[in-house]
N, C-alpha and C. Protein backbone atom coordinates (compact mmCIF):
# COMPACT_ATOMS: atom_id res chain seq x y z
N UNK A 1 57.76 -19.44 28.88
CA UNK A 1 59.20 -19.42 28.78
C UNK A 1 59.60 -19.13 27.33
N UNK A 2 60.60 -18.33 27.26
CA UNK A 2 61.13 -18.36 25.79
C UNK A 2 62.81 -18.64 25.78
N UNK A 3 63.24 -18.98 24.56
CA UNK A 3 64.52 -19.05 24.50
C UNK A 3 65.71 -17.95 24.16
N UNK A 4 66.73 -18.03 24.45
CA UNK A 4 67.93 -17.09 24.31
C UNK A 4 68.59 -17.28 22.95
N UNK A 5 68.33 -16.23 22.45
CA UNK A 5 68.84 -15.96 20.57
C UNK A 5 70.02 -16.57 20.43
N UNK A 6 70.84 -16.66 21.56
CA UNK A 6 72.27 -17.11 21.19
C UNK A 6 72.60 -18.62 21.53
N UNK A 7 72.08 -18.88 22.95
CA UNK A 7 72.52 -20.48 23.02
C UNK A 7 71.17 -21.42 23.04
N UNK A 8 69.98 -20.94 23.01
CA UNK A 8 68.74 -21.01 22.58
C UNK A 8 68.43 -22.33 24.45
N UNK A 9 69.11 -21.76 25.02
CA UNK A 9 68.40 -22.09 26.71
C UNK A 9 67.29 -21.25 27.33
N UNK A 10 66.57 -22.11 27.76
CA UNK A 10 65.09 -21.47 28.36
C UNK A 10 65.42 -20.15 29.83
N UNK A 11 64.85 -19.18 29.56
CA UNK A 11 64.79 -17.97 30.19
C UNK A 11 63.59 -17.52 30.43
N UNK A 12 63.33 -16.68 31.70
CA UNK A 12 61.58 -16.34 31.52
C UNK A 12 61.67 -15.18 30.70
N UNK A 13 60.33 -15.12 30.88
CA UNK A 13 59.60 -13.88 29.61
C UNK A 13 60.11 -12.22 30.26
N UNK A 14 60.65 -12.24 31.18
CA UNK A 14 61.16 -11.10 31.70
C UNK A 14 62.19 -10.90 32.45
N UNK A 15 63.55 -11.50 31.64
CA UNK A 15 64.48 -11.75 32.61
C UNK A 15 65.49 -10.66 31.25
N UNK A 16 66.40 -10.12 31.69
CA UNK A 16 67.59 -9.39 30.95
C UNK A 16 68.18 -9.75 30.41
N UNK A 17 68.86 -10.65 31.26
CA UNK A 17 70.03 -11.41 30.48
C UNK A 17 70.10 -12.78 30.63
N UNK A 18 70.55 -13.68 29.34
CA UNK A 18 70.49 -15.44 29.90
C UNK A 18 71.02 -15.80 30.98
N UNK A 19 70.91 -16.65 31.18
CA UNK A 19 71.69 -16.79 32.78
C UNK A 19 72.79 -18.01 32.43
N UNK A 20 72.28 -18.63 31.33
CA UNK A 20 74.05 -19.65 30.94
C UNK A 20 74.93 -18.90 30.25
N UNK A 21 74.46 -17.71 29.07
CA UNK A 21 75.83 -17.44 28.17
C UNK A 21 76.06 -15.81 29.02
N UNK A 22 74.54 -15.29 29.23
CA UNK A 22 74.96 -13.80 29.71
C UNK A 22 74.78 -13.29 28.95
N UNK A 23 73.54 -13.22 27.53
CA UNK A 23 73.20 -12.68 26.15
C UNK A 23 72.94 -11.59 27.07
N UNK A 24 72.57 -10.50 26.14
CA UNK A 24 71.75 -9.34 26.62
C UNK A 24 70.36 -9.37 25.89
N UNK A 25 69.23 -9.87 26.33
CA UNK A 25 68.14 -10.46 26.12
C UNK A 25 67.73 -8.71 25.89
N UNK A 26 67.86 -7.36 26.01
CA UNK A 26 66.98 -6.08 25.78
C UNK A 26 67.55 -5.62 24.34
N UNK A 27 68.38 -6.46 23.49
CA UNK A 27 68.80 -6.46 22.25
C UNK A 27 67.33 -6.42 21.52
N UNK A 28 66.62 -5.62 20.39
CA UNK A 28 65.42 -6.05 20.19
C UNK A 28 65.55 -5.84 18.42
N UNK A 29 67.09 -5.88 17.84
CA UNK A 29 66.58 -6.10 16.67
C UNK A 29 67.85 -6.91 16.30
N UNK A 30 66.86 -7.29 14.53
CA UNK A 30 67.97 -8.52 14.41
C UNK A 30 69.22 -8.72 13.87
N UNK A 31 69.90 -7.19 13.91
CA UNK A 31 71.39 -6.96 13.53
C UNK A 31 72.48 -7.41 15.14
N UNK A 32 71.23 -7.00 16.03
CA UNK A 32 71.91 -7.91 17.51
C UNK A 32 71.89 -9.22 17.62
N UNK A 33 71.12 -9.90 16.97
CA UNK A 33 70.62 -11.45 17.34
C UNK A 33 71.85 -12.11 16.41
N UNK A 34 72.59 -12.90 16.85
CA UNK A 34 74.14 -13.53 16.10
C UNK A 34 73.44 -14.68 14.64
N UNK A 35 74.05 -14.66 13.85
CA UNK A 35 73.54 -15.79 12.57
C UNK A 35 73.21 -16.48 13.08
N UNK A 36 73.54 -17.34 13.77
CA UNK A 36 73.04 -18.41 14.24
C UNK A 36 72.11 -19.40 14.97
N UNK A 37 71.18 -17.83 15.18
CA UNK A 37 70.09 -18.02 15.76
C UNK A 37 68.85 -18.33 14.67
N UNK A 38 68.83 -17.93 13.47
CA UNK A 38 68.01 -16.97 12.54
C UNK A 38 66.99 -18.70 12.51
N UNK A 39 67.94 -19.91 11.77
CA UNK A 39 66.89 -20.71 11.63
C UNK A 39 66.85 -22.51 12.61
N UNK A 40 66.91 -22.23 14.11
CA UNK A 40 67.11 -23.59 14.83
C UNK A 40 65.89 -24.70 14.66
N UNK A 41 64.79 -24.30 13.77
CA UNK A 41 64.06 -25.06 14.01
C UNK A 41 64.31 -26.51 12.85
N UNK A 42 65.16 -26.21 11.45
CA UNK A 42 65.55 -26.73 10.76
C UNK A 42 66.49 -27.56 10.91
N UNK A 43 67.10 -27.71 12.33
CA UNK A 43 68.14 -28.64 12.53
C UNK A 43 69.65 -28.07 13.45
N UNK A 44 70.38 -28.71 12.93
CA UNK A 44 71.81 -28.50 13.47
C UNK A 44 72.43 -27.69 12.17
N UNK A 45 73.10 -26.67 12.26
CA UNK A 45 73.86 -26.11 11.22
C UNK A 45 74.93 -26.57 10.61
N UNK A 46 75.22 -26.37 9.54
CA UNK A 46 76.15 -27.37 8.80
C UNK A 46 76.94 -26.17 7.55
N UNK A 47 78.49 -26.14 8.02
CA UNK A 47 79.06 -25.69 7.03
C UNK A 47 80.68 -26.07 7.13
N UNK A 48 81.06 -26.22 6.12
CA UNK A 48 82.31 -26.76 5.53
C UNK A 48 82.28 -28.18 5.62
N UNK A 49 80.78 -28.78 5.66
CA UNK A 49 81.01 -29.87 5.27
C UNK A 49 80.50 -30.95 6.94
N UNK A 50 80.31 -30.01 8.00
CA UNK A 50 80.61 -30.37 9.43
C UNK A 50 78.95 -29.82 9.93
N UNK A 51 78.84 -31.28 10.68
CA UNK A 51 77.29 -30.80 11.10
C UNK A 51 77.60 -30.28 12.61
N UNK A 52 77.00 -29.01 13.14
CA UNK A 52 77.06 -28.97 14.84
C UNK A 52 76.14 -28.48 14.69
N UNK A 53 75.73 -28.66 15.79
CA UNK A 53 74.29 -28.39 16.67
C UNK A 53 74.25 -26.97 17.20
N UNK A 54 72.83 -26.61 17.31
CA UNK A 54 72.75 -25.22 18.19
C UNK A 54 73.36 -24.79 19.04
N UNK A 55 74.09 -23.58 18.75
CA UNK A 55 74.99 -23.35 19.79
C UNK A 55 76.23 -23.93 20.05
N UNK A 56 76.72 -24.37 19.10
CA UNK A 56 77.57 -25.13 18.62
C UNK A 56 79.18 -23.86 17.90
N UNK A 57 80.16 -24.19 17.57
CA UNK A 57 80.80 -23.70 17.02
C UNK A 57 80.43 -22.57 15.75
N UNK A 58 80.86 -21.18 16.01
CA UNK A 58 80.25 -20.60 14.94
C UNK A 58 80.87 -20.48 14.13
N UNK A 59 80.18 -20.27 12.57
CA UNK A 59 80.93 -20.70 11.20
C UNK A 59 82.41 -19.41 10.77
N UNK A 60 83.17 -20.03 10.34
CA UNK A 60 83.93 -18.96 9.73
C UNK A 60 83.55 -17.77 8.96
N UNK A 61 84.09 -16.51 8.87
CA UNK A 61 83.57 -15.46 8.80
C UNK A 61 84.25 -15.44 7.16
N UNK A 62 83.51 -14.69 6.44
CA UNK A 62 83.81 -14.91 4.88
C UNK A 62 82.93 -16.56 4.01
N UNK A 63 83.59 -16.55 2.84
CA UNK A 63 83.21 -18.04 2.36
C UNK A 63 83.74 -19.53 2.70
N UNK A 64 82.75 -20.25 3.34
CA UNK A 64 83.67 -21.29 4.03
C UNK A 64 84.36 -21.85 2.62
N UNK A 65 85.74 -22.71 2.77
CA UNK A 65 86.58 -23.42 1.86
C UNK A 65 87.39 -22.34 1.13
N UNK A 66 87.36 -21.49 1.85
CA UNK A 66 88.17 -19.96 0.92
C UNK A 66 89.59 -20.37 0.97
N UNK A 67 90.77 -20.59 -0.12
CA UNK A 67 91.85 -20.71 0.47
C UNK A 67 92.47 -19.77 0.68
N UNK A 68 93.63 -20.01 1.78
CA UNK A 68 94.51 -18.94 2.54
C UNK A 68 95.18 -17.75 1.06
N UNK A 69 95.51 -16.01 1.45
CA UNK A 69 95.89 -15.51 0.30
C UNK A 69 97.46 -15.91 0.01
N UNK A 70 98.49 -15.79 -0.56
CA UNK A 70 99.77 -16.28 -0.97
C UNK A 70 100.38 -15.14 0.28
N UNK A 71 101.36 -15.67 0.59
CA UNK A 71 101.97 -14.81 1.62
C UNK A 71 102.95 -13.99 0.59
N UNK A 72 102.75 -12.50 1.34
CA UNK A 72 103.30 -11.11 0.86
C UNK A 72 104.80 -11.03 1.31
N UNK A 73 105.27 -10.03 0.54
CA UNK A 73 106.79 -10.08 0.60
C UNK A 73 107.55 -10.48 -0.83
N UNK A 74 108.87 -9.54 -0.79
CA UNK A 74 109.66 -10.10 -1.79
C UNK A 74 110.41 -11.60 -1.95
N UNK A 75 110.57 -12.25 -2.88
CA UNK A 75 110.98 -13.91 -2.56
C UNK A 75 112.66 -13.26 -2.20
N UNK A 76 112.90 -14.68 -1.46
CA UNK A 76 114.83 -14.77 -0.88
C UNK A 76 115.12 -14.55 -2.57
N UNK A 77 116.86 -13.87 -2.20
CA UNK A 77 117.98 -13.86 -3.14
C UNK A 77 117.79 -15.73 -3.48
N UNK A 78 117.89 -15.79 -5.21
CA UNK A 78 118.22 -16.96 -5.79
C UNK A 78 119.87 -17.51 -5.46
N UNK A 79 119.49 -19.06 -4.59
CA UNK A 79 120.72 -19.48 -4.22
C UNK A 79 120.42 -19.72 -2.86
N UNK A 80 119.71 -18.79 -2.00
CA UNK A 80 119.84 -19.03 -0.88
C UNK A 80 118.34 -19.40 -0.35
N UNK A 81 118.70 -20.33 0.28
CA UNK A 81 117.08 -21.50 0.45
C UNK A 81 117.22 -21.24 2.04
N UNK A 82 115.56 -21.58 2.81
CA UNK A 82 115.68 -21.22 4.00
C UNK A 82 115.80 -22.55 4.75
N UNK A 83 116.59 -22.34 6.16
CA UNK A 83 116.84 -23.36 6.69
C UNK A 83 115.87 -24.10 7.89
N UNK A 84 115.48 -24.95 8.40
CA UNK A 84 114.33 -25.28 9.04
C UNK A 84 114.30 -24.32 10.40
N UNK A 85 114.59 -23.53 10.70
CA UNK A 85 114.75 -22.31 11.71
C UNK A 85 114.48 -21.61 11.05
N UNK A 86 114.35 -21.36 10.09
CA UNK A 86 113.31 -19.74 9.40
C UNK A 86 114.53 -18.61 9.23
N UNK A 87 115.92 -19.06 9.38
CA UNK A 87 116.88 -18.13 8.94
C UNK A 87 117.56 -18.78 7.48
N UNK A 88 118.17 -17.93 6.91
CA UNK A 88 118.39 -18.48 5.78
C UNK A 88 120.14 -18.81 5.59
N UNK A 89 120.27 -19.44 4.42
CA UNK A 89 121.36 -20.26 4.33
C UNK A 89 122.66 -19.47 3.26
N UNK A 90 123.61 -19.38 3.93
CA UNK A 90 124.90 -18.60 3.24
C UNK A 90 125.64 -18.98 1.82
N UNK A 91 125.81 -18.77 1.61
CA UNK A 91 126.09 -19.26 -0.24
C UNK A 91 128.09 -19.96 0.23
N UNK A 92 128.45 -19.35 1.57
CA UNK A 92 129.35 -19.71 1.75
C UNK A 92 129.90 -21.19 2.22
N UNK A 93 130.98 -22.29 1.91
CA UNK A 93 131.48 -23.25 2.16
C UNK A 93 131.75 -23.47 3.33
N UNK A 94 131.00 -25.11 3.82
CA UNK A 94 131.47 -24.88 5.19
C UNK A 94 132.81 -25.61 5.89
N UNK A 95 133.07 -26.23 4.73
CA UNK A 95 134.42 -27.13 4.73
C UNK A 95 135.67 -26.14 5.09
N UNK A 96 135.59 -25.08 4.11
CA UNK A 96 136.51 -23.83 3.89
C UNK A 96 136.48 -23.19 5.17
N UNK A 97 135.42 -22.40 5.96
CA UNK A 97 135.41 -21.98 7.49
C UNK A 97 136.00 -23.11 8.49
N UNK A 98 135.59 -24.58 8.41
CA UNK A 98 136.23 -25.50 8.61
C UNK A 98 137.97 -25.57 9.05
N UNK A 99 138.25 -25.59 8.05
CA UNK A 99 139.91 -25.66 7.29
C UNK A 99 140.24 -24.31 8.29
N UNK A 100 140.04 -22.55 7.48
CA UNK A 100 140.32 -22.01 7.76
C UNK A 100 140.64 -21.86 9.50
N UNK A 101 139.23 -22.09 9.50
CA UNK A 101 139.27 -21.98 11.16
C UNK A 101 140.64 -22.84 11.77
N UNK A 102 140.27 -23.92 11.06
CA UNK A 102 141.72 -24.51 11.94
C UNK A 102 143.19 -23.94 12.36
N UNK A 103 143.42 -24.19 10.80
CA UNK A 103 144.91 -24.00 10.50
C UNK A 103 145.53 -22.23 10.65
N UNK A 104 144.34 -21.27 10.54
CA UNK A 104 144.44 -20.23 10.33
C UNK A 104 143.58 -19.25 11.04
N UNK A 105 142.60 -20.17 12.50
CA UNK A 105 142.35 -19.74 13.26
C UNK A 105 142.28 -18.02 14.16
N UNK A 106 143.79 -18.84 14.72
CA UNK A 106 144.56 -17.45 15.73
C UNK A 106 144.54 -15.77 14.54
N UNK A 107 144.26 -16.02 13.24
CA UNK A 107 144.59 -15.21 12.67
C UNK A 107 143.29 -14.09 11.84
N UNK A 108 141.99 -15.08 12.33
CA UNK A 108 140.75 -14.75 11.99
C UNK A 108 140.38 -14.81 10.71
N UNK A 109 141.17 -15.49 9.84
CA UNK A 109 141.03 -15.56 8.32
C UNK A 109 139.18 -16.17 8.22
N UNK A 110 139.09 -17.00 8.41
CA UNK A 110 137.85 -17.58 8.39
C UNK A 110 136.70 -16.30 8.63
N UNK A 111 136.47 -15.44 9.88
CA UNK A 111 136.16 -14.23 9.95
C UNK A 111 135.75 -13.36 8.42
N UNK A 112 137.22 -13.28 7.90
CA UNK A 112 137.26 -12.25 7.18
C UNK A 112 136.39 -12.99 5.50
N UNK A 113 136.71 -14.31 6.02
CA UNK A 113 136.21 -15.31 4.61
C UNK A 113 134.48 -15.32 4.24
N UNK A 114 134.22 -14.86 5.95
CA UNK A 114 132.54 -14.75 5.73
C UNK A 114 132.43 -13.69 6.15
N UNK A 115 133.08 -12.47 5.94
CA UNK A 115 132.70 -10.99 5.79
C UNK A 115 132.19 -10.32 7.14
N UNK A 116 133.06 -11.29 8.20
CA UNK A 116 133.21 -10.31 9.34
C UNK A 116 134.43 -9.38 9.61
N UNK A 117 134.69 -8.38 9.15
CA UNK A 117 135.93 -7.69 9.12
C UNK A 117 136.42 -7.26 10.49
N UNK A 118 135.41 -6.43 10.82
CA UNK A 118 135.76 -6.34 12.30
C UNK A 118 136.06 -7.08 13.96
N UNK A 119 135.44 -8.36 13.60
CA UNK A 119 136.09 -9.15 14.35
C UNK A 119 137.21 -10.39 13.72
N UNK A 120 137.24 -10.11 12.73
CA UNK A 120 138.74 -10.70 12.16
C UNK A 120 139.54 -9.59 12.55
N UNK A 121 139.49 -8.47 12.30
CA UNK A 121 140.88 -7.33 12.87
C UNK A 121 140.88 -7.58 14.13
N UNK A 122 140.15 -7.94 14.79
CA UNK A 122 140.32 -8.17 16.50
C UNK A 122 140.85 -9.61 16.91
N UNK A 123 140.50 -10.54 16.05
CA UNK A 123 141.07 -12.01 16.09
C UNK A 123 142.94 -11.30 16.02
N UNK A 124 143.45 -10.98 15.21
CA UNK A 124 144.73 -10.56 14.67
C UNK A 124 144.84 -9.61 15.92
N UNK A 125 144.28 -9.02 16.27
CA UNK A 125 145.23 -8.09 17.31
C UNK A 125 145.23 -8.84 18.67
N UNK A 126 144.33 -10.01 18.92
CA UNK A 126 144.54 -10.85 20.14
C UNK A 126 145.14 -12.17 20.12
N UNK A 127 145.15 -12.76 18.81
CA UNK A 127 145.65 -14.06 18.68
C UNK A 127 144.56 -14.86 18.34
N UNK A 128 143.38 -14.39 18.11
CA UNK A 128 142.37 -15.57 18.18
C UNK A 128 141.78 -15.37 19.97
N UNK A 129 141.97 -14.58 20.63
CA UNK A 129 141.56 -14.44 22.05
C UNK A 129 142.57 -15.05 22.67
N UNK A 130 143.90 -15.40 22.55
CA UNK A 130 145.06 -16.27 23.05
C UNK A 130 144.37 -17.94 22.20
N UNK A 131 143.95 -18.06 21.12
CA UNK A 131 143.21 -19.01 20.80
C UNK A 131 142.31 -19.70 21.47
N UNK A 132 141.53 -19.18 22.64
CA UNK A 132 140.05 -19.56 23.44
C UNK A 132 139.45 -19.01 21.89
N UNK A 133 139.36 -18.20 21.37
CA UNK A 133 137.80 -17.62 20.38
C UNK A 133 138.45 -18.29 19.43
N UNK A 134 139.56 -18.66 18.75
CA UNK A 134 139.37 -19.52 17.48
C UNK A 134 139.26 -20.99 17.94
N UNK A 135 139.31 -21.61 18.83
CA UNK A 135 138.92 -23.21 19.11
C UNK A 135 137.18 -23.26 19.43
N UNK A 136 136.70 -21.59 19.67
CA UNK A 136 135.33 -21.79 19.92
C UNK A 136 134.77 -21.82 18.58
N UNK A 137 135.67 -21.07 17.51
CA UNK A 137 135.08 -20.38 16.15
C UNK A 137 134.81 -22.33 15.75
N UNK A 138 136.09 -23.01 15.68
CA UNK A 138 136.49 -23.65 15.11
C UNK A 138 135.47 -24.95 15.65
N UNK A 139 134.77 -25.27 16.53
CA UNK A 139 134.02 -25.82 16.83
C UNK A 139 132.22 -25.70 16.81
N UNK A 140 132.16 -24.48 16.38
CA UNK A 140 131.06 -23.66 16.27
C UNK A 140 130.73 -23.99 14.04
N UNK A 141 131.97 -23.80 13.72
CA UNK A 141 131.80 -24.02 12.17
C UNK A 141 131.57 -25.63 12.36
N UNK A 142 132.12 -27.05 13.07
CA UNK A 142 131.70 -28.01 13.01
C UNK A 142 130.26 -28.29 13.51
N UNK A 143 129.98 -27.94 14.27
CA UNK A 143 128.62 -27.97 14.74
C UNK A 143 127.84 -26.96 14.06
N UNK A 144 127.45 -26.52 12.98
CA UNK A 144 126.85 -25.77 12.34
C UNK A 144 125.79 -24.29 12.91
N UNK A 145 126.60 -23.89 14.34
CA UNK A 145 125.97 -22.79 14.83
C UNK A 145 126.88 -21.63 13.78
N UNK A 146 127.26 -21.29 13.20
CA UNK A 146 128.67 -19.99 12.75
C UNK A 146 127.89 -19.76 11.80
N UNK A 147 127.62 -18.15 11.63
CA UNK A 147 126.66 -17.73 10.78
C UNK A 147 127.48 -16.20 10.16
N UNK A 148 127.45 -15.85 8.97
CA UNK A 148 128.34 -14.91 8.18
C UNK A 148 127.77 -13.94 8.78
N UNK A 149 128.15 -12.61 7.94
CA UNK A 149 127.64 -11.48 8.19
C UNK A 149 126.71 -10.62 8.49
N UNK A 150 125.87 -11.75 7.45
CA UNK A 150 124.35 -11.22 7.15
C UNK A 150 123.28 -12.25 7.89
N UNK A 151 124.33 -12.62 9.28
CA UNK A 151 123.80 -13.67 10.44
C UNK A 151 122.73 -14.99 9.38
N UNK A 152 123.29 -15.34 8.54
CA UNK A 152 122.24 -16.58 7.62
C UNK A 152 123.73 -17.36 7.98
N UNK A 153 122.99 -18.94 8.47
CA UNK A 153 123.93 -19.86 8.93
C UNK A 153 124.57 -20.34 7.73
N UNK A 154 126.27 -20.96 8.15
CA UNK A 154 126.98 -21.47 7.16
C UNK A 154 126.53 -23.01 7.22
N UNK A 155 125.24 -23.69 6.54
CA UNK A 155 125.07 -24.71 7.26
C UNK A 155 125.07 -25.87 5.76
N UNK A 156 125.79 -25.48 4.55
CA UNK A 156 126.10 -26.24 3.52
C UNK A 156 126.48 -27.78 3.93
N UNK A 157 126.03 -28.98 2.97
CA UNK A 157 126.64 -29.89 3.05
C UNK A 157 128.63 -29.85 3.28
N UNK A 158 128.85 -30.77 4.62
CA UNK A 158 130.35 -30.59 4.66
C UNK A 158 130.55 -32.54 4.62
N UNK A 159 132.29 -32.36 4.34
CA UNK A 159 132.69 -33.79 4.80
C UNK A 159 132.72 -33.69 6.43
N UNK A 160 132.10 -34.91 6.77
CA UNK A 160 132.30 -35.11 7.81
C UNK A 160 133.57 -35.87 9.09
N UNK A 161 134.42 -37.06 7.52
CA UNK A 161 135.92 -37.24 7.85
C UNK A 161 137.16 -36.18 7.91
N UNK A 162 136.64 -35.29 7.08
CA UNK A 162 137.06 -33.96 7.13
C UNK A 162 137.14 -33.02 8.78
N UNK A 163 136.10 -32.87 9.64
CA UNK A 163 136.18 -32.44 10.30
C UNK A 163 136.60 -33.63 11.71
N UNK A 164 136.41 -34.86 11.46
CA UNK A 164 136.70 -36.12 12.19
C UNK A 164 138.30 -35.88 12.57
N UNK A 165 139.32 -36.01 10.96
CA UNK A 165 140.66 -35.45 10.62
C UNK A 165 140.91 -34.46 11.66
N UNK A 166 140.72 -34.03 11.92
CA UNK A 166 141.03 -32.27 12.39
C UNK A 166 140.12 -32.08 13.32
N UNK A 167 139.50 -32.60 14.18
CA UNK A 167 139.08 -32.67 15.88
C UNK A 167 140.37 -34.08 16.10
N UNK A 168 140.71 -34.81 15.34
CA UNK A 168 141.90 -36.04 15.72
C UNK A 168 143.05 -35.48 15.56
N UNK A 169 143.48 -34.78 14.95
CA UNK A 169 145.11 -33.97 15.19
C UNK A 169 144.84 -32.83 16.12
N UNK A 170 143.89 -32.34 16.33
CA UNK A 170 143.66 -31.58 17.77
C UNK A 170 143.99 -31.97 18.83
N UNK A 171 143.39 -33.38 19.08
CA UNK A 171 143.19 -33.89 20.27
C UNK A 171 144.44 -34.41 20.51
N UNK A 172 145.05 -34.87 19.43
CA UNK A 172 146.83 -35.22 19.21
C UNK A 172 147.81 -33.93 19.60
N UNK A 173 147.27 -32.95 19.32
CA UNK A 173 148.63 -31.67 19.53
C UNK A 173 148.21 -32.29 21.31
N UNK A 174 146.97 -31.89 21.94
CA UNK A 174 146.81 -31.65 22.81
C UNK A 174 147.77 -32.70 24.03
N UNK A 175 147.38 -34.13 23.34
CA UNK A 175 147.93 -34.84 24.02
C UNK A 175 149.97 -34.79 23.82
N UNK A 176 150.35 -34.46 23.12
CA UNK A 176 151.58 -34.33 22.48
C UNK A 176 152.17 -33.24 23.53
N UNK A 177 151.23 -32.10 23.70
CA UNK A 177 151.65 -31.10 24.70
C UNK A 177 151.89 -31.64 25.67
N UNK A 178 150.83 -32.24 26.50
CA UNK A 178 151.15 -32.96 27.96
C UNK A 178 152.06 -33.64 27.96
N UNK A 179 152.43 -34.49 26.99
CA UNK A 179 153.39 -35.52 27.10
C UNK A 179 154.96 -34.86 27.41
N UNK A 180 154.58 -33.54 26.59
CA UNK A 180 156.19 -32.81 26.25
C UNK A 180 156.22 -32.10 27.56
N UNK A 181 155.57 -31.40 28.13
CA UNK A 181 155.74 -30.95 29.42
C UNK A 181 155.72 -31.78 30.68
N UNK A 182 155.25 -33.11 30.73
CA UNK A 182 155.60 -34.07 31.96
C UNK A 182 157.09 -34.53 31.28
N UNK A 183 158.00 -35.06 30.16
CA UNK A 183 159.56 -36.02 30.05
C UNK A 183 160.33 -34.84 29.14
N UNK A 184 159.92 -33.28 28.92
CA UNK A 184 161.15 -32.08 28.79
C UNK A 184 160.29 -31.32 28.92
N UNK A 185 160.46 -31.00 30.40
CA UNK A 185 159.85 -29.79 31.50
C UNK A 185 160.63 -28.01 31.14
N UNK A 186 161.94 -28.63 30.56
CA UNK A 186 162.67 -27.16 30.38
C UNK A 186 162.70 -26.99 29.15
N UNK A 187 162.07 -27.48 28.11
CA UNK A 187 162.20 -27.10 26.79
C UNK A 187 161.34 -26.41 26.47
N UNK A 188 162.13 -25.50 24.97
CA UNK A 188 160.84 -24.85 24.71
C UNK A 188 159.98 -25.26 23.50
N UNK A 189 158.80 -24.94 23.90
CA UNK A 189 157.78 -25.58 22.81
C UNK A 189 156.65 -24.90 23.23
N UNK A 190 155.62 -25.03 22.42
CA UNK A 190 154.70 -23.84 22.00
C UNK A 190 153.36 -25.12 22.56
């Protein structure tokens, strides 16, 4: 019986191929036979520090303990740091999209504040979508999904009583409306 160059399991003296890994046993020189065959009688192989046994895990290709090369590419614009999503962060205020959005919503100012022009001219020619797209804008800048131009999120430290303020006089117009349309049904009000 002899053994198989690669997982070093017993095979007869005239068989093709191993029958556990499936070597090709008619390989007959030793640029075919894998490193790891070269010296089993010396033990279990040992590199980076890690002993395994024959047939065992094979070693990394190059010098083991090599460290990784520096990753390629130009570094980000200074100022703008990346955010734990791997997109990067807007130099713009998010208090200000905040605000804007609110008060100045229907009018797309906020839009135009983070250098979306073209859908700020479309905020202004619809109202804000009848104000459905500025209460979405305007909730989208509190929850830190709203991302400028150059799609890098507006995700700066904000006050958070700040946006508390102003989801609470929201919820006040809102209720103020109902109230005014159930005790002056014929008045006008917006």
């Amino acid at each position: 019986m002899t053994n198989c160059p690669k997982c070093n399991a017993e095979v007869a003296p005239d068989a093709l191929k191993c029958p556990s890994c499936g070597y090709d046993l008619k390989a007959t020189g030793p640029q075919d036979a894998p490193a790891q065959a070269a010296d089993l009688s010396k033990g279990p192989l040992t590199y980076g520090g890690t002993q395994h046994p024959a047939g065992g895990p094979q070693p990394p290709q190059g010098q083991p303990n090599q460290a990784a090369p520096p990753p390629q590419g130009y570094p980000p614009h200074p100022g703008y740091q990346p955010n734990p999503y791997g997109s990067l962060i807007s130099p713009k205020s998010r208090n200000v999209v905040i605000v804007l959005a609110y008060f100045l919503g229907i009018f797309g100012v906020h839009r135009f504040y983070l250098g979306k022009i073209g859908t700020g001219l479309l905020m202004i020619i619809t109202l804000g979508g009848l104000g459905i797209w500025s209460l979405i804008d305007f909730f989208n800048a509190i929850f830190g999904t709203y991302t400028d131009s150059h799609k890098r999120y507006v995700d700066k430290e904000y006050s958070k009583p700040l946006a508390y303020i102003l989801i609470g006089l929201l919820g006040l117009s809102v209720i103020l409306q109902v109230v005014m349309r159930i005790y002056m049904p014929n008045s006008f009000y917006m």
